[in-house]
N, C-alpha and C. Protein backbone atom coordinates (compact mmCIF):
# COMPACT_ATOMS: atom_id res chain seq x y z
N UNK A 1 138.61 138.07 89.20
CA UNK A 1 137.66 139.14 89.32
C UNK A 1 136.95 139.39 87.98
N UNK A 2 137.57 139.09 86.74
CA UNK A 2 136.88 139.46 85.50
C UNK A 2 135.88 138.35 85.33
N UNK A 3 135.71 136.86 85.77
CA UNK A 3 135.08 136.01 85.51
C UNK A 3 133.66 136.56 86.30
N UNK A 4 133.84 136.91 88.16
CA UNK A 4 133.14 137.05 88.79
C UNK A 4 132.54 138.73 88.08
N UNK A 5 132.60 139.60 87.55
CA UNK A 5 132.09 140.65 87.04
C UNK A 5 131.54 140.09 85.71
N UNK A 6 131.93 139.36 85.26
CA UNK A 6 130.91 138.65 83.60
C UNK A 6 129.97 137.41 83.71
N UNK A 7 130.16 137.23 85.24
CA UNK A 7 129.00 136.04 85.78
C UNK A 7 127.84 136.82 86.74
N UNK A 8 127.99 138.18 86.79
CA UNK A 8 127.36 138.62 87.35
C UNK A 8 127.61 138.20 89.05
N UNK A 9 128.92 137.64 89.11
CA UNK A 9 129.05 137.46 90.66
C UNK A 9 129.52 138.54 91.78
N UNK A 10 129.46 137.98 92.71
CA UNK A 10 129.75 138.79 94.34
C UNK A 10 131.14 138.25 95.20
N UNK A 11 131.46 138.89 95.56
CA UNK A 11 132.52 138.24 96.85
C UNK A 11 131.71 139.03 98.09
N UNK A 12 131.53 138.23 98.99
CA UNK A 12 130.89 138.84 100.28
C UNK A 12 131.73 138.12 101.48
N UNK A 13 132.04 138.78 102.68
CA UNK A 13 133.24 139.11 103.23
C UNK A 13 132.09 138.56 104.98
N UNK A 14 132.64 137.96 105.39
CA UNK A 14 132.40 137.59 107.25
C UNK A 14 133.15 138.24 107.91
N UNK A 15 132.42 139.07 109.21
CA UNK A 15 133.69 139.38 109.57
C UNK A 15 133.39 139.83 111.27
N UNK A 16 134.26 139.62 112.09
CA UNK A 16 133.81 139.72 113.54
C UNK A 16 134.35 140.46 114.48
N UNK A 17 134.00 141.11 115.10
CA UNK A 17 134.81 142.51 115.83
C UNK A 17 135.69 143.18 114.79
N UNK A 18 135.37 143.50 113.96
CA UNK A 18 136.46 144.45 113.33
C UNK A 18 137.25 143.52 112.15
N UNK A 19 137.77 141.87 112.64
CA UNK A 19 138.42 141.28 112.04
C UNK A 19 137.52 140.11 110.66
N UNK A 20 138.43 140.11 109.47
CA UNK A 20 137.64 139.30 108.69
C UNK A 20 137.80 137.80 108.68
N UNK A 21 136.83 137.06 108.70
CA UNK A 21 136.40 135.55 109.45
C UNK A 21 136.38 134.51 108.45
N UNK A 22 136.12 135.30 107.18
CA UNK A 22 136.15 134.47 105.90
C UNK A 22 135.43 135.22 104.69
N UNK A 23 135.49 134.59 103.75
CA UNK A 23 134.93 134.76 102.78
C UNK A 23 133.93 133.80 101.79
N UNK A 24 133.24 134.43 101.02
CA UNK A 24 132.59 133.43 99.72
C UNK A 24 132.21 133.89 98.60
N UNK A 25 133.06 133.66 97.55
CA UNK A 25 132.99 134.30 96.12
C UNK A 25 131.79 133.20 95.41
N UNK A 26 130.56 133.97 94.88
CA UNK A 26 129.58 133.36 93.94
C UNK A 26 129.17 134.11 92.73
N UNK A 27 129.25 133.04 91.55
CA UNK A 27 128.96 133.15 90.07
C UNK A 27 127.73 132.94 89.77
N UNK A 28 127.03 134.42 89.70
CA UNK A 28 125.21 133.88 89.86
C UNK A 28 124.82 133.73 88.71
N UNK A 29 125.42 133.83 87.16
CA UNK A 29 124.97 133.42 86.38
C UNK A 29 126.15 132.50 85.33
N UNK A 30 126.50 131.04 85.51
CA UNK A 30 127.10 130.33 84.71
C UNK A 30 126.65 130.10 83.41
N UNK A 31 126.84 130.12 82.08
CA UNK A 31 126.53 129.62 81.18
C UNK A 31 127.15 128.04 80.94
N UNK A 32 126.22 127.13 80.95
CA UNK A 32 126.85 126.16 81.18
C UNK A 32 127.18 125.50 79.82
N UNK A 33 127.86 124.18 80.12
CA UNK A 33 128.15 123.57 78.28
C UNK A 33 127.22 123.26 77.98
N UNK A 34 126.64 123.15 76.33
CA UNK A 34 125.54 122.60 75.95
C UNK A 34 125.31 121.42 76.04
N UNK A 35 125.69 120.81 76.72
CA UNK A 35 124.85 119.29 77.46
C UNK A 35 124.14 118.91 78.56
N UNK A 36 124.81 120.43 79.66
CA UNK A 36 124.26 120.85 80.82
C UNK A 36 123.07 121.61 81.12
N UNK A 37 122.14 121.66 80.32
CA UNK A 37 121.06 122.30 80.60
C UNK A 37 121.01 123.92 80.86
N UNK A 38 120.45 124.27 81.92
CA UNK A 38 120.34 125.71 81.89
C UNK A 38 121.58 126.14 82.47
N UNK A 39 121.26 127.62 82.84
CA UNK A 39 122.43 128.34 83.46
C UNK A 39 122.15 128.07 84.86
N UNK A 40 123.42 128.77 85.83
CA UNK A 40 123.39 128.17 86.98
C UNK A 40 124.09 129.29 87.67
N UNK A 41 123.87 128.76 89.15
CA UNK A 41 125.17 129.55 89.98
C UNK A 41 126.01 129.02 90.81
N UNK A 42 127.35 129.80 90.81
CA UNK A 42 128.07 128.60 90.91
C UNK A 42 129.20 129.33 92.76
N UNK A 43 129.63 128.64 93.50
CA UNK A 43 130.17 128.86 94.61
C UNK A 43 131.69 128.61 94.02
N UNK A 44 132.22 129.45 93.94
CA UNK A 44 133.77 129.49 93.54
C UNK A 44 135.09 129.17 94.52
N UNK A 45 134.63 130.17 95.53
CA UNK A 45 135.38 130.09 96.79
C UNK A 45 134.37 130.28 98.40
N UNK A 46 134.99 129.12 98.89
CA UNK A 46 134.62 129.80 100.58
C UNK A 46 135.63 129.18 101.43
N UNK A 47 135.92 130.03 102.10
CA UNK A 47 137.56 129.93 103.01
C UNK A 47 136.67 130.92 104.32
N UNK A 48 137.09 129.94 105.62
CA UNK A 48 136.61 130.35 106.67
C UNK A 48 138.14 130.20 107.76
N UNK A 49 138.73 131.56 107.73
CA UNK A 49 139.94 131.01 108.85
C UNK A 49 139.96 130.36 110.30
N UNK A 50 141.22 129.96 110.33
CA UNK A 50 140.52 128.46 111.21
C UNK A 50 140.43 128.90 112.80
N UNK A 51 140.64 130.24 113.10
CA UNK A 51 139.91 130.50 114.39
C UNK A 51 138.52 130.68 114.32
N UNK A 52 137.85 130.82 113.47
CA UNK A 52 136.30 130.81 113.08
C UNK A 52 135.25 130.12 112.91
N UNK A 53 136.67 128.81 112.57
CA UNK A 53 135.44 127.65 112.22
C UNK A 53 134.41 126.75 113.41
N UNK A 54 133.48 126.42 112.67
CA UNK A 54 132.44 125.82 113.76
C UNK A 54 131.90 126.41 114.31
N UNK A 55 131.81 127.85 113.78
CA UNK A 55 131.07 128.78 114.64
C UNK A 55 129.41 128.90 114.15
N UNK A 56 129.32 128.81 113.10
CA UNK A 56 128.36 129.30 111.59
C UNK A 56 128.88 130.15 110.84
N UNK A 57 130.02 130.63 110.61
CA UNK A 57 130.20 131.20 109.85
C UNK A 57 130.55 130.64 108.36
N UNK A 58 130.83 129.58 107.98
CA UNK A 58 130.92 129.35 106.66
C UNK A 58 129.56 128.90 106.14
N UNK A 59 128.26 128.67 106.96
CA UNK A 59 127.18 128.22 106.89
C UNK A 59 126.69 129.93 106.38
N UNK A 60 126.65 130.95 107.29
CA UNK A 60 125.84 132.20 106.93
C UNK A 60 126.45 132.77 105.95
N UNK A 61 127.64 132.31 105.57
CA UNK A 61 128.30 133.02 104.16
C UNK A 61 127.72 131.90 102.85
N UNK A 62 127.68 130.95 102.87
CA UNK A 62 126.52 130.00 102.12
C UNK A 62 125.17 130.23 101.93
N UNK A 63 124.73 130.88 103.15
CA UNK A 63 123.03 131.34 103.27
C UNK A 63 122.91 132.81 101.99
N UNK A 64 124.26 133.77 102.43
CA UNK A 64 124.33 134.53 101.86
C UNK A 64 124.44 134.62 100.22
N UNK A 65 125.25 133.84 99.77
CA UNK A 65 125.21 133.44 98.68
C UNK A 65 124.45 132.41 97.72
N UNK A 66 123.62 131.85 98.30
CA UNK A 66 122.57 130.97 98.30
C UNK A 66 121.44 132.36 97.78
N UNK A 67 121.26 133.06 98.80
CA UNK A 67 120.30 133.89 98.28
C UNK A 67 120.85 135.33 97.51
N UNK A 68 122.32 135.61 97.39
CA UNK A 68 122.42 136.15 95.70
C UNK A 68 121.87 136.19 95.06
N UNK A 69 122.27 134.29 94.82
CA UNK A 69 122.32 133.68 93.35
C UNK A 69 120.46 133.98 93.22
N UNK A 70 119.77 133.44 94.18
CA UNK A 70 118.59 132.85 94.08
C UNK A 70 117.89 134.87 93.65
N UNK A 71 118.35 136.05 94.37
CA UNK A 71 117.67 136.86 93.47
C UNK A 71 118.29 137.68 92.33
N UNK A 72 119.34 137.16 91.53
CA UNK A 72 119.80 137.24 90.67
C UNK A 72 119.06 136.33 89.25
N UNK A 73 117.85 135.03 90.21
CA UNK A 73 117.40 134.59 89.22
C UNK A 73 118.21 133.32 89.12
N UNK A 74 119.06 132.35 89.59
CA UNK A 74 119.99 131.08 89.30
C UNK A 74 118.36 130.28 90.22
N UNK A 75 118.30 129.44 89.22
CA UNK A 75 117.55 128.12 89.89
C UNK A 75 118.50 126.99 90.34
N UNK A 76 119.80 126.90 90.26
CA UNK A 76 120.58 125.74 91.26
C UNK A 76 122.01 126.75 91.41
N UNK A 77 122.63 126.07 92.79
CA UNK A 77 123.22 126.52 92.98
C UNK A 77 124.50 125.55 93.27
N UNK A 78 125.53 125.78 92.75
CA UNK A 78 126.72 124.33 92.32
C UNK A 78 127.89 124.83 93.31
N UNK A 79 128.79 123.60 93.83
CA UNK A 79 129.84 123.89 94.51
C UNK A 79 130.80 122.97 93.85
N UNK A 80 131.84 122.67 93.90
CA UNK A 80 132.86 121.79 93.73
C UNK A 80 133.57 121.42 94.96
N UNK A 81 133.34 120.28 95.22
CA UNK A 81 134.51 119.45 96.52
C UNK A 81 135.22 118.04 95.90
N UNK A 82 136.81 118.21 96.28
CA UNK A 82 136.86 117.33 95.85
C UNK A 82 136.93 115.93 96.81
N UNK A 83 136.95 114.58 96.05
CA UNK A 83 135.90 113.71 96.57
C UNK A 83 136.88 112.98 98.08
N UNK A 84 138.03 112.96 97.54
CA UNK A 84 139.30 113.19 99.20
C UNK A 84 138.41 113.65 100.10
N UNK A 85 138.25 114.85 99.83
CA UNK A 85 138.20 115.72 100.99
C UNK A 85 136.70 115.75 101.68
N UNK A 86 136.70 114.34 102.31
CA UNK A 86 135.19 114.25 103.21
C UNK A 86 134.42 115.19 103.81
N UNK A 87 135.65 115.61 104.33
CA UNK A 87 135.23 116.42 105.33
C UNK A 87 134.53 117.96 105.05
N UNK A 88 134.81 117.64 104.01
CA UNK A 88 134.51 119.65 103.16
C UNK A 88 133.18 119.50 102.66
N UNK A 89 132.73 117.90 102.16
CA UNK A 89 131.54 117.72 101.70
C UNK A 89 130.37 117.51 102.43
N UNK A 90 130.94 117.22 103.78
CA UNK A 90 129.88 116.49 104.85
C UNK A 90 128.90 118.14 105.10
N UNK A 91 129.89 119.28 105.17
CA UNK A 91 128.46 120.58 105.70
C UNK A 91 127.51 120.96 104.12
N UNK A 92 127.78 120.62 102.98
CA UNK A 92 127.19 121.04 101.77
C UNK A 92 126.02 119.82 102.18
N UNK A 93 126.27 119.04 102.53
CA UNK A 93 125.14 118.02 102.12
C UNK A 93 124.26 118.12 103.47
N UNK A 94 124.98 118.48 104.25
CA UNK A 94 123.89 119.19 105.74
C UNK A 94 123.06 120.12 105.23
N UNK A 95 123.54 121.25 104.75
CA UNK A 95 122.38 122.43 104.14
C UNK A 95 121.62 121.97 102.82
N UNK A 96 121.81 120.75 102.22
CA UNK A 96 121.43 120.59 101.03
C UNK A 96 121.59 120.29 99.86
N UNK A 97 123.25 120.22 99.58
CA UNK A 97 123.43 120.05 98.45
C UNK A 97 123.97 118.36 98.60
N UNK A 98 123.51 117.91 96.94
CA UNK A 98 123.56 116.86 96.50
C UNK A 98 124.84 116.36 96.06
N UNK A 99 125.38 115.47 95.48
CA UNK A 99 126.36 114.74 94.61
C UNK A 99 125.59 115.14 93.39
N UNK A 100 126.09 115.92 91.70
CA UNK A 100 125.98 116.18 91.05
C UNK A 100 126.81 115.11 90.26
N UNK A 101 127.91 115.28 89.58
CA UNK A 101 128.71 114.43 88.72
C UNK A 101 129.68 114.09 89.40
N UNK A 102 130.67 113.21 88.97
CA UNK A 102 131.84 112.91 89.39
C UNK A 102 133.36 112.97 88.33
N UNK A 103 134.15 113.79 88.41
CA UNK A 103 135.03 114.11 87.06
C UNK A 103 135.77 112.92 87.68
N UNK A 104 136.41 112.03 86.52
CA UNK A 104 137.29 111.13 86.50
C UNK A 104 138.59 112.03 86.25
N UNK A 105 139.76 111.22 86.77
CA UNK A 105 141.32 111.92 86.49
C UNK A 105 142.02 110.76 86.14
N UNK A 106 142.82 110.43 85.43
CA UNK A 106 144.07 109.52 85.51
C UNK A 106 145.53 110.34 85.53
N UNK A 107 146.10 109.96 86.15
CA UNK A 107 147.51 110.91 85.77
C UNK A 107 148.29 110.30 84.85
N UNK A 108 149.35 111.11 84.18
CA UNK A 108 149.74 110.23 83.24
C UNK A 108 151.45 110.30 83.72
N UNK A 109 151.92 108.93 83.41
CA UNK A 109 152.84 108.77 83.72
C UNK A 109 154.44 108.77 82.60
């Protein structure tokens, strides 16, 4: 919560008959490292419980935070998936978002 209050971010809440459907925490202003260009905004969390999914709801909590960031002033808006997990990346790249970098890992043994 202290990161999302010094990024100028939001947590905004889905929620359906009464019950909550998911969530999506966004960082509308990142200062990024100095190699990265400008500032940014960044999607921290989105968790859609799994009676919900496929409905649109992790899509209108994206829309929502999409346009935060965008009148908070963020000209891009960043997610992290990791690269396993196909399946998490296949709806970011439906609404739009690109492959940005790729972090290498080795583990050490």
């Amino acid at each position: 919560m202290e990161r999302c209050a010094a990024t100028a971010g939001r947590v905004f809440i889905a929620e359906e008959n009464g019950a909550v459907a998911g969530f999506v925490g966004v960082l509308a202003r990142v200062v990024p490292e100095p190699d990265e260009g400008q500032a940014y905004a960044y999607v921290s969390d989105l968790v859609v419980l799994s009676a919900y999914r496929r409905r649109g709801v992790g899509r209108a909590l994206l829309e929502r935070a999409e346009a935060y960031a965008r009148g908070a002033g963020a000209r891009t808006l960043r997610v992290g998936v990791l690269v396993k997990n196909e399946a998490v990346g296949r709806p970011y790249r439906r609404i739009g978002f690109n492959d940005y970098t790729i972090q290498m890992l080795k583990p050490r043994r």
